[in-house]
N, C-alpha and C. Protein backbone atom coordinates (compact mmCIF):
# COMPACT_ATOMS: atom_id res chain seq x y z
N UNK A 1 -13.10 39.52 -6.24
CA UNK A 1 -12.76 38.22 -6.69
C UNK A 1 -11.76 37.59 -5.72
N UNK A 2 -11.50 36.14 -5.36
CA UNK A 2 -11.18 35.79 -4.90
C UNK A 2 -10.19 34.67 -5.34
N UNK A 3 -8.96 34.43 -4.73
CA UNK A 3 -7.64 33.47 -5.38
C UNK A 3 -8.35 32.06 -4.84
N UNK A 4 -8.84 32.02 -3.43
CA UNK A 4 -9.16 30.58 -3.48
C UNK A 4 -10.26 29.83 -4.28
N UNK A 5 -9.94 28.34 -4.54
CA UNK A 5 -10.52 27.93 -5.33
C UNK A 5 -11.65 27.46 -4.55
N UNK A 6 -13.04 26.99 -5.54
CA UNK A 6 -14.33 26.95 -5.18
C UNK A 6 -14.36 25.34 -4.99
N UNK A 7 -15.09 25.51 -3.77
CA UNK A 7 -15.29 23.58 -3.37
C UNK A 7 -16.22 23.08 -4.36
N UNK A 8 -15.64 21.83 -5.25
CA UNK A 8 -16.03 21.16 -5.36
C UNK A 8 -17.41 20.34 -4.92
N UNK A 9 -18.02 20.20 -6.00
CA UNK A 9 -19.33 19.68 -5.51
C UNK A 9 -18.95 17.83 -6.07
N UNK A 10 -17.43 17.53 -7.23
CA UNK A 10 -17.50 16.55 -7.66
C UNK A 10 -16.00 15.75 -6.87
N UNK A 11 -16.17 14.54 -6.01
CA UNK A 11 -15.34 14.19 -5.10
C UNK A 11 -13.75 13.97 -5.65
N UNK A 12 -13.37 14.74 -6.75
CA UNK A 12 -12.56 14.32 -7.52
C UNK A 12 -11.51 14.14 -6.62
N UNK A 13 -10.66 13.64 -5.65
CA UNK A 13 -9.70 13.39 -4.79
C UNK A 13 -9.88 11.79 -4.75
N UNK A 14 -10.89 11.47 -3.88
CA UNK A 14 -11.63 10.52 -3.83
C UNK A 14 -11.65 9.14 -4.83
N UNK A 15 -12.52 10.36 -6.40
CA UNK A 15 -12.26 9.43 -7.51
C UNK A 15 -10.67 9.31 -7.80
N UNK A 16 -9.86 9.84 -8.16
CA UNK A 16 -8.57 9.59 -8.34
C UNK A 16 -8.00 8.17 -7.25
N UNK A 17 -8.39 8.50 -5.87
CA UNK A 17 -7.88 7.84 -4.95
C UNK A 17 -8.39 6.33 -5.89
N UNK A 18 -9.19 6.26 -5.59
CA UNK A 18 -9.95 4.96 -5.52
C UNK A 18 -9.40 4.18 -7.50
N UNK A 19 -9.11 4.98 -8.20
CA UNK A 19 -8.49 5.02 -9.62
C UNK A 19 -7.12 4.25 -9.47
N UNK A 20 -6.35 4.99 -8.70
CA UNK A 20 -5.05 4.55 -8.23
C UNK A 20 -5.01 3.29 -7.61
N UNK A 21 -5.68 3.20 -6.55
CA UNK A 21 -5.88 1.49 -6.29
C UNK A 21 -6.20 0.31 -6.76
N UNK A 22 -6.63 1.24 -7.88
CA UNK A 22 -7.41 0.02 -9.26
C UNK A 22 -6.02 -0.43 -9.80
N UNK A 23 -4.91 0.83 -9.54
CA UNK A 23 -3.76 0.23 -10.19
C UNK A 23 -3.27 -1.46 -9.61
N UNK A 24 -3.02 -1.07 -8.00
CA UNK A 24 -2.40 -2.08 -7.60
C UNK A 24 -3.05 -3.33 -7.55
N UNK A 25 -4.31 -3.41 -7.37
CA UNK A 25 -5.40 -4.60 -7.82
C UNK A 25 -5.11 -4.80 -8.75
N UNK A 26 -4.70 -4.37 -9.91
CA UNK A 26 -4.86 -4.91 -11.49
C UNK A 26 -3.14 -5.52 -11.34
N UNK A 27 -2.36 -5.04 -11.26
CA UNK A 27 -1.04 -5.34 -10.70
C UNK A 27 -0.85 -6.60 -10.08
N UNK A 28 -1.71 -6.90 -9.01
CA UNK A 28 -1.59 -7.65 -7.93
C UNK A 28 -2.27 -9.07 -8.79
N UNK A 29 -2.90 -8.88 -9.56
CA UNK A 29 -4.02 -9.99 -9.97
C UNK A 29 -3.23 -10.84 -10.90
N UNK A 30 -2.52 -10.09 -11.96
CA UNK A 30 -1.96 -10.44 -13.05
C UNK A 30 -0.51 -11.19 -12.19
N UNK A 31 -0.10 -10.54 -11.08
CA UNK A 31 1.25 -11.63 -10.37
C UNK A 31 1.12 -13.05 -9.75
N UNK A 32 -0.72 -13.14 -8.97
CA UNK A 32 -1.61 -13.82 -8.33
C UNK A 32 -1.53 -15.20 -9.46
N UNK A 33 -1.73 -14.87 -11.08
CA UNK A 33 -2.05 -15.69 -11.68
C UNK A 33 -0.72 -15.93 -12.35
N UNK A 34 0.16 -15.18 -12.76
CA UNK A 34 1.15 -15.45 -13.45
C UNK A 34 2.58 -15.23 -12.78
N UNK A 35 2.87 -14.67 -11.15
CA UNK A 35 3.84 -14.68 -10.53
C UNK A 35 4.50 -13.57 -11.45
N UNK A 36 5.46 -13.14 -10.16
CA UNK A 36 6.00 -11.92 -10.55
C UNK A 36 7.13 -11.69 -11.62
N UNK A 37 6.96 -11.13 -12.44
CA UNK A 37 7.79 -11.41 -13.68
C UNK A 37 9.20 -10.36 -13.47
N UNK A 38 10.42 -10.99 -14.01
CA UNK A 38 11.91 -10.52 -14.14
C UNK A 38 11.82 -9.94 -12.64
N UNK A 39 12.71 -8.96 -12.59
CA UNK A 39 13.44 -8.49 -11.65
C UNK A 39 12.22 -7.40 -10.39
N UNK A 40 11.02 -7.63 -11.11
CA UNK A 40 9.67 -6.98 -10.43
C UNK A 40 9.33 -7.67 -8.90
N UNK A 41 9.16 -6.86 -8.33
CA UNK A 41 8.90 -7.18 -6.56
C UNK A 41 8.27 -5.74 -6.12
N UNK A 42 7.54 -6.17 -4.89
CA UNK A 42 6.73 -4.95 -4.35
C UNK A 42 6.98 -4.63 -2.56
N UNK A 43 7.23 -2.99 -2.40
CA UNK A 43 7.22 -2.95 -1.41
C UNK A 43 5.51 -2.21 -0.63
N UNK A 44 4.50 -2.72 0.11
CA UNK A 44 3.22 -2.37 0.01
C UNK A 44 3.22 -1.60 1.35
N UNK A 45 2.57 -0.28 1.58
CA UNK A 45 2.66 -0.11 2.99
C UNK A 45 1.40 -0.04 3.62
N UNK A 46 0.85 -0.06 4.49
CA UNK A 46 -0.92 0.00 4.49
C UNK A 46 -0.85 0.23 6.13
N UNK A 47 -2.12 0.87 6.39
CA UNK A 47 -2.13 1.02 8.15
C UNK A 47 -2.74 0.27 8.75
N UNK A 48 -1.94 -0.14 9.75
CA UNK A 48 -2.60 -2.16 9.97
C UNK A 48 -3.71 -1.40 10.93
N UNK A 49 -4.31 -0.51 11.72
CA UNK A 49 -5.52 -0.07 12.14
C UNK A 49 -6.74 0.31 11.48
N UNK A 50 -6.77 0.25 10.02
CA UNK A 50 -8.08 0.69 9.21
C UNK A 50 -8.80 -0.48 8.78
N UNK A 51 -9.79 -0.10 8.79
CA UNK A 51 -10.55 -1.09 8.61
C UNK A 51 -11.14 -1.93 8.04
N UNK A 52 -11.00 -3.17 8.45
CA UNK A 52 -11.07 -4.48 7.48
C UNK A 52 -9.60 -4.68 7.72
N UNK A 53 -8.84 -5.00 7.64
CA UNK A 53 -7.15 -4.77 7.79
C UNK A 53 -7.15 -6.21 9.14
N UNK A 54 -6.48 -7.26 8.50
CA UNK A 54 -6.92 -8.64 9.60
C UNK A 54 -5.32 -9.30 9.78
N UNK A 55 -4.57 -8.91 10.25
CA UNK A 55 -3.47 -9.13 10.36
C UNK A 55 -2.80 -9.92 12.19
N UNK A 56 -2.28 -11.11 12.25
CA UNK A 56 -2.14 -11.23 13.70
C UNK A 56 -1.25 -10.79 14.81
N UNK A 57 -1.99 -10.65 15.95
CA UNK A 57 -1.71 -9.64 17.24
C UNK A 57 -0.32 -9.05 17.28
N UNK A 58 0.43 -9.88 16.92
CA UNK A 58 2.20 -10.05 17.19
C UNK A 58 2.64 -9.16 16.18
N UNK A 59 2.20 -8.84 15.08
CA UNK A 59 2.63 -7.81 14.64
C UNK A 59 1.18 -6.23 14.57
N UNK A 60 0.80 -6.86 14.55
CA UNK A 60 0.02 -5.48 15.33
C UNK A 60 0.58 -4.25 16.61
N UNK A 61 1.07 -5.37 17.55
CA UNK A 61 1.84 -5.06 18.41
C UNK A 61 3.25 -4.04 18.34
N UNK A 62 3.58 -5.18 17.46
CA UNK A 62 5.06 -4.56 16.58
C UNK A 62 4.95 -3.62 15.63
N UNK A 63 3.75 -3.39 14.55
CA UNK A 63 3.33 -2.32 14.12
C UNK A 63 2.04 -1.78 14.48
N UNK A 64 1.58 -1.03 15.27
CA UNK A 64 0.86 -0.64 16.12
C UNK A 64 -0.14 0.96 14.72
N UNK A 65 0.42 1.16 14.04
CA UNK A 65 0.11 2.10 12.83
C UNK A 65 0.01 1.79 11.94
N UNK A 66 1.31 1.16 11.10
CA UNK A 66 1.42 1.15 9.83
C UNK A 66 2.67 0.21 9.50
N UNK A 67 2.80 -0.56 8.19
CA UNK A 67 3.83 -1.61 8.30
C UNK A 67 4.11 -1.67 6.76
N UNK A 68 5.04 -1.61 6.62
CA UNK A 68 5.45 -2.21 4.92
C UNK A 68 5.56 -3.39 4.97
N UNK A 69 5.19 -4.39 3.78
CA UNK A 69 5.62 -5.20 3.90
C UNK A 69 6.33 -5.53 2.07
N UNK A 70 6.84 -6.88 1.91
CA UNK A 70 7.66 -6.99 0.57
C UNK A 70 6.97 -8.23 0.14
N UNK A 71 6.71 -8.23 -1.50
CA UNK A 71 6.58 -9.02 -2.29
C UNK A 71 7.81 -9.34 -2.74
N UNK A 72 8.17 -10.71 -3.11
CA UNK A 72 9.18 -10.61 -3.72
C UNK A 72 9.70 -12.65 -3.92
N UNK A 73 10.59 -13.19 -3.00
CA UNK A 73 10.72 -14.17 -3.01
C UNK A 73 10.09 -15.04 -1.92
N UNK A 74 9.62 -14.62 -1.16
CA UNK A 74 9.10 -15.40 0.41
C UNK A 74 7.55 -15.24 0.80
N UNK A 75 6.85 -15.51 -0.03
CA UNK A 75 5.53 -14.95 -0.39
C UNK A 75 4.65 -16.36 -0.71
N UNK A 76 3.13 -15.97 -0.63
CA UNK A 76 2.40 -17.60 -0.73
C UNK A 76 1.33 -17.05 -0.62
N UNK A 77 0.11 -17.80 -1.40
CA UNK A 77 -1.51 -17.70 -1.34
C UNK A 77 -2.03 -16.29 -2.22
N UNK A 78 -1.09 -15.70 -2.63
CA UNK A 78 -1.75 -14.14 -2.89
C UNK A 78 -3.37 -14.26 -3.23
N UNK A 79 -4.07 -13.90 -2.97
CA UNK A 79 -5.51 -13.91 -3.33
C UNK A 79 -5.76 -12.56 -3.88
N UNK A 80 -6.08 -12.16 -4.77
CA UNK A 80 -6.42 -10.84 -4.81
C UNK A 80 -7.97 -10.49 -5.45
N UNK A 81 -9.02 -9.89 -4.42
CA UNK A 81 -10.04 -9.29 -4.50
C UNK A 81 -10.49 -8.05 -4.88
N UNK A 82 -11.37 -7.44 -5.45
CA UNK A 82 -12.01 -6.40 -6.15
C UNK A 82 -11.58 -5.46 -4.94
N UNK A 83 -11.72 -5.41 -3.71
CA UNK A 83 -11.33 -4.59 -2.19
C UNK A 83 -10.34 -4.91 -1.45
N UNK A 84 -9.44 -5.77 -2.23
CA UNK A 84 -8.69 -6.35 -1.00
C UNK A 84 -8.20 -7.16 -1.26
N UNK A 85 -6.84 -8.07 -1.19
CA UNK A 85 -5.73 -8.81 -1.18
C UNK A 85 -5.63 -9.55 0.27
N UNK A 86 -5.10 -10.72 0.14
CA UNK A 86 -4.93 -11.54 1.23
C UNK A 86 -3.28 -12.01 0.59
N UNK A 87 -2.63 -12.45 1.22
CA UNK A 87 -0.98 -12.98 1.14
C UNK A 87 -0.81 -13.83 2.54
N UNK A 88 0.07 -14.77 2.30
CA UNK A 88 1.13 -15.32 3.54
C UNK A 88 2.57 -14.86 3.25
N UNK A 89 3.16 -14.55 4.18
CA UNK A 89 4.46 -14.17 4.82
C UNK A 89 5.21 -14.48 5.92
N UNK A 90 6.01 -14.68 5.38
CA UNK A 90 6.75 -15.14 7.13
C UNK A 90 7.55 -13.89 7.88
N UNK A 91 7.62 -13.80 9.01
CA UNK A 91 8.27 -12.64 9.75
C UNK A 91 9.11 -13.97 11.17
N UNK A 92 9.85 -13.60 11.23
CA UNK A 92 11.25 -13.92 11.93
C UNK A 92 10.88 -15.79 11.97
N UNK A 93 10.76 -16.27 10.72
CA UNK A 93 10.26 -17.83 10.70
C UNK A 93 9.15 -18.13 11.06
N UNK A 94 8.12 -17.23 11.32
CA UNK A 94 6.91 -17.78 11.67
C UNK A 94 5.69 -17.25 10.34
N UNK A 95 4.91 -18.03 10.17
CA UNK A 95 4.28 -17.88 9.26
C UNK A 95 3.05 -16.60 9.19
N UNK A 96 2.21 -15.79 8.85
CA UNK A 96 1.43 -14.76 8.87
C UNK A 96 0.20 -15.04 7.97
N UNK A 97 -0.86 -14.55 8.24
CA UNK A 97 -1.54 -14.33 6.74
C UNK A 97 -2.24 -13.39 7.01
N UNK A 98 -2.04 -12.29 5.92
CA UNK A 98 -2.59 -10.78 5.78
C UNK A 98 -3.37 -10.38 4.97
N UNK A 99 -4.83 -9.48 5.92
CA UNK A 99 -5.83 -9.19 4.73
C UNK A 99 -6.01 -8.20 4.93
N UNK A 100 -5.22 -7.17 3.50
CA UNK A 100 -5.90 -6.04 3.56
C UNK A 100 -6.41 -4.90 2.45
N UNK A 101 -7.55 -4.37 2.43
CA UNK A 101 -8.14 -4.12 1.72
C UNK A 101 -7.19 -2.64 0.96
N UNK A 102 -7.62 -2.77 -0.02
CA UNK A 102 -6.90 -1.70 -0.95
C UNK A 102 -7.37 0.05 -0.03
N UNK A 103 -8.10 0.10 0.71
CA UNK A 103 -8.48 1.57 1.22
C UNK A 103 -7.40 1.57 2.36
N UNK A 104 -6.60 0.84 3.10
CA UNK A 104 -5.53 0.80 3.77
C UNK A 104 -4.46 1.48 3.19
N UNK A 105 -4.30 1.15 2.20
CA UNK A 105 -2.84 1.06 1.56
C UNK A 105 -2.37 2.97 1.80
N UNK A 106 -1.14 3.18 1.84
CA UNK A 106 -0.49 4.26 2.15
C UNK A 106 0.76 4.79 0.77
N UNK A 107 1.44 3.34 0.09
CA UNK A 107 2.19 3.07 -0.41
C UNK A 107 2.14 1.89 -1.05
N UNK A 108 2.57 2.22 -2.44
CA UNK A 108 3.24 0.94 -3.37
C UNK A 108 4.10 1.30 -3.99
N UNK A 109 5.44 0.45 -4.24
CA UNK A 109 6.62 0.52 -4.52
C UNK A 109 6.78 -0.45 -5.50
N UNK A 110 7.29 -0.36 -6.81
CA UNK A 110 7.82 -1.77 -7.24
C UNK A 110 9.15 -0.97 -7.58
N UNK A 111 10.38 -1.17 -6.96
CA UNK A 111 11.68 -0.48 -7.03
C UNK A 111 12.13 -1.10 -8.57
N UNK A 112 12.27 -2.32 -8.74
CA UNK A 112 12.72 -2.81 -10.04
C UNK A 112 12.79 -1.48 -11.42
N UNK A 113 11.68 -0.86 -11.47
CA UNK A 113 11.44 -0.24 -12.06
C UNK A 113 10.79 1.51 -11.75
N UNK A 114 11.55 1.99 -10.69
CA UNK A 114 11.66 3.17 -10.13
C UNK A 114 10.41 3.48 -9.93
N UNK A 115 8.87 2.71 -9.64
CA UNK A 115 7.43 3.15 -9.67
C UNK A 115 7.27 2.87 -8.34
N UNK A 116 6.37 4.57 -8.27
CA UNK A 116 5.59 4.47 -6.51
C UNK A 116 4.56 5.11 -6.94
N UNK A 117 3.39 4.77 -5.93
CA UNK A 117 2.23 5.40 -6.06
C UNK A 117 2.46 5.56 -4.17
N UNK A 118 1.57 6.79 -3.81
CA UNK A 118 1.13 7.09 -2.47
C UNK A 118 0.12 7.45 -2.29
N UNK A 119 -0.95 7.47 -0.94
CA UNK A 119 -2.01 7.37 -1.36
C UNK A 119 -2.56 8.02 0.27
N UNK A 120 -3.70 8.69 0.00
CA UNK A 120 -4.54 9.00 1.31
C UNK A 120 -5.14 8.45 1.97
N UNK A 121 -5.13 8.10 3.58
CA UNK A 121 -5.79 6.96 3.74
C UNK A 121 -6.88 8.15 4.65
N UNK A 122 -8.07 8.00 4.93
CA UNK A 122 -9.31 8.68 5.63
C UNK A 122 -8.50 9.38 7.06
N UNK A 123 -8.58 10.47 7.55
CA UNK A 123 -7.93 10.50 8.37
C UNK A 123 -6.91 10.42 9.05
N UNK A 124 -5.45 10.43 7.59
CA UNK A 124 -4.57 10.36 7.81
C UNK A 124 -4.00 11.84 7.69
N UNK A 125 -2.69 11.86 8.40
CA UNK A 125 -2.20 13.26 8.62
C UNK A 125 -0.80 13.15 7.57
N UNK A 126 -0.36 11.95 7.57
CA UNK A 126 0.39 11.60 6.94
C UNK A 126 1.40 10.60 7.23
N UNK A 127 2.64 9.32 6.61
CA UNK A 127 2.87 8.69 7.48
C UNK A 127 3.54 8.92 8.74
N UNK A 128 3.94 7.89 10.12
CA UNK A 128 4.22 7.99 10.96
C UNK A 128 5.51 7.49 10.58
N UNK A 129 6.80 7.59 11.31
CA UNK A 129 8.18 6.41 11.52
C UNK A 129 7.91 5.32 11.72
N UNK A 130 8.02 4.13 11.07
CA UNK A 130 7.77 2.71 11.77
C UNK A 130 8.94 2.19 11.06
N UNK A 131 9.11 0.85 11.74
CA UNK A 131 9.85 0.16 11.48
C UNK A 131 9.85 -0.73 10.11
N UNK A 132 10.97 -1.12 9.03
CA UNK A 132 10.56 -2.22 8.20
C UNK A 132 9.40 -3.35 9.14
N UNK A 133 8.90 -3.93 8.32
CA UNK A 133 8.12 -5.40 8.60
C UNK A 133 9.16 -6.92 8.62
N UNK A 134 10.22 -6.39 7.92
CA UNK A 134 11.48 -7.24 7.51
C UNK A 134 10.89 -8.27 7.43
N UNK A 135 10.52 -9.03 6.39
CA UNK A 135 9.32 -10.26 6.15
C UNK A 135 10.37 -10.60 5.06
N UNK A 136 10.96 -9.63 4.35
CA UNK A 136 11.96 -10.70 2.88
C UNK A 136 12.94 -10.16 2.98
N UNK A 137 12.99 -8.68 1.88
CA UNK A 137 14.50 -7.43 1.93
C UNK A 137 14.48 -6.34 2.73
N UNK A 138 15.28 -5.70 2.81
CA UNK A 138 15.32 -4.19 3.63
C UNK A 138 14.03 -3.13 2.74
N UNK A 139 13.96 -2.34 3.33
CA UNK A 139 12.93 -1.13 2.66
C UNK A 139 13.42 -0.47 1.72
N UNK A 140 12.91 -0.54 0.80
CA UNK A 140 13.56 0.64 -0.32
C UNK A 140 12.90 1.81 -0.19
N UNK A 141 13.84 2.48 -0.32
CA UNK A 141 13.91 4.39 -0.26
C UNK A 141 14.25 4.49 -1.46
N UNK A 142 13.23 5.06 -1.85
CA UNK A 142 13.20 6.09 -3.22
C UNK A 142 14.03 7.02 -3.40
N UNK A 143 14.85 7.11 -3.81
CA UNK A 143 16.15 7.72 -4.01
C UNK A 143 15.82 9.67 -4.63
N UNK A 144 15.31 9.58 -5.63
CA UNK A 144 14.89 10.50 -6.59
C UNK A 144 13.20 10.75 -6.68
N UNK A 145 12.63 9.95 -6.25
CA UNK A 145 11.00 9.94 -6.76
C UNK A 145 10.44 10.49 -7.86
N UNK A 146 11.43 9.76 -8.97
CA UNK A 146 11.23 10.30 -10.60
C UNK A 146 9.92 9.77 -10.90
N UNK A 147 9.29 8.81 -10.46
CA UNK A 147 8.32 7.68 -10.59
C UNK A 147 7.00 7.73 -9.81
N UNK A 148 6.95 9.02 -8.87
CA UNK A 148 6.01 9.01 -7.35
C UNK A 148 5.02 9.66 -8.39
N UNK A 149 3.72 8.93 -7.55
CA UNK A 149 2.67 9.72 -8.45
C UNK A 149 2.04 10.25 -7.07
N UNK A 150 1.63 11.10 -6.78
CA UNK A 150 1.18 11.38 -5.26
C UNK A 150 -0.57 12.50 -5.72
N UNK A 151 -1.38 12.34 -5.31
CA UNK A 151 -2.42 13.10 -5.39
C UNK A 151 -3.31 13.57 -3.84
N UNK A 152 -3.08 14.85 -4.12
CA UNK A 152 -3.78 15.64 -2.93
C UNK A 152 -4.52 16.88 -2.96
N UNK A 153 -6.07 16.80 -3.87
CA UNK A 153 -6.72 18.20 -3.80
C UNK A 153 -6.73 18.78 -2.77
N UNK A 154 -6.14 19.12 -1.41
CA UNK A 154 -6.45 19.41 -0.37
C UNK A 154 -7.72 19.50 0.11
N UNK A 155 -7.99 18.25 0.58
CA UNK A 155 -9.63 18.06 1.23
C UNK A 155 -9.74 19.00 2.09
N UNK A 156 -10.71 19.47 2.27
CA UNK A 156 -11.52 20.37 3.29
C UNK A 156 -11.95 19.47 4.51
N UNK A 157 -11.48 19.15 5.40
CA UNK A 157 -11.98 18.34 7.04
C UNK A 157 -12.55 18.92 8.02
């Protein structure tokens, strides 16, 4: 008999993944239409190289991997789609507009209320160091991660 466990024939990583993103879509939709309520704001992190991910050159440049960016007071257009979210933002006074699909995403934060979700992106090893996006507030660091929901069957690659 053997301790390791037997592969899966049912993608359950996958389904979870794709479960979890349903969160921030459903999240994102209800702010889209009714703006962000009390002291609620989001920090989103996503890897500006995956695909579908339409963000312009100048910060591509500047985040060359991966970028947080903040919901919060300096925000405009949110669109939010069944795959994907679009927003405007400004970064050092100049205006942005960002589209990116929920299979990007790495991270969601709404600090107000100590909630993170993290998330697998295809071929990720895990995140890299990058810089804030500094688009509104500083980055929040999860202090405790009483709130992190993190899921990882360890895929087989």
């Amino acid at each position: 008999m053997s301790d390791d466990a037997p592969d899966s024939l049912i993608p359950y990583d996958d389904v979870v993944q794709e479960a979890l993103r349903a969160v921030v879509c459903r999240v994102l939709s209800d702010v889209a239409v009714h703006g962000l309520p009390g002291e609620h704001h989001f920090y989103i992190t996503f890897k500006t190289r995956a695909p579908g991910v339409a963000i312009p050159t100048h910060l591509m440049e500047r985040f060359p991997d991966e970028m947080t960016i903040v919901l919060q007071h300096k925000y405009w257009d949110l669109k939010v789609e069944e795959d994907h979210f679009e927003v405007g933002l400004s970064f050092s006074q100049v205006p942005a507009h960002l589209y990116v699909p929920y299979s990007a995403l790495t991270a969601f934060v709404d600090p107000a209320v100590d909630f993170a979700l993290q998330f697998q992106v295809d071929g990720d090893d895990g995140p890299e160091p990058h810089d804030a996006a500094e688009n509104d507030e500083p980055v929040y660091e999860a202090e405790d991660g009483s709130n992190v929901v993190t899921v990882d069957f360890g895929r087989k690659k």
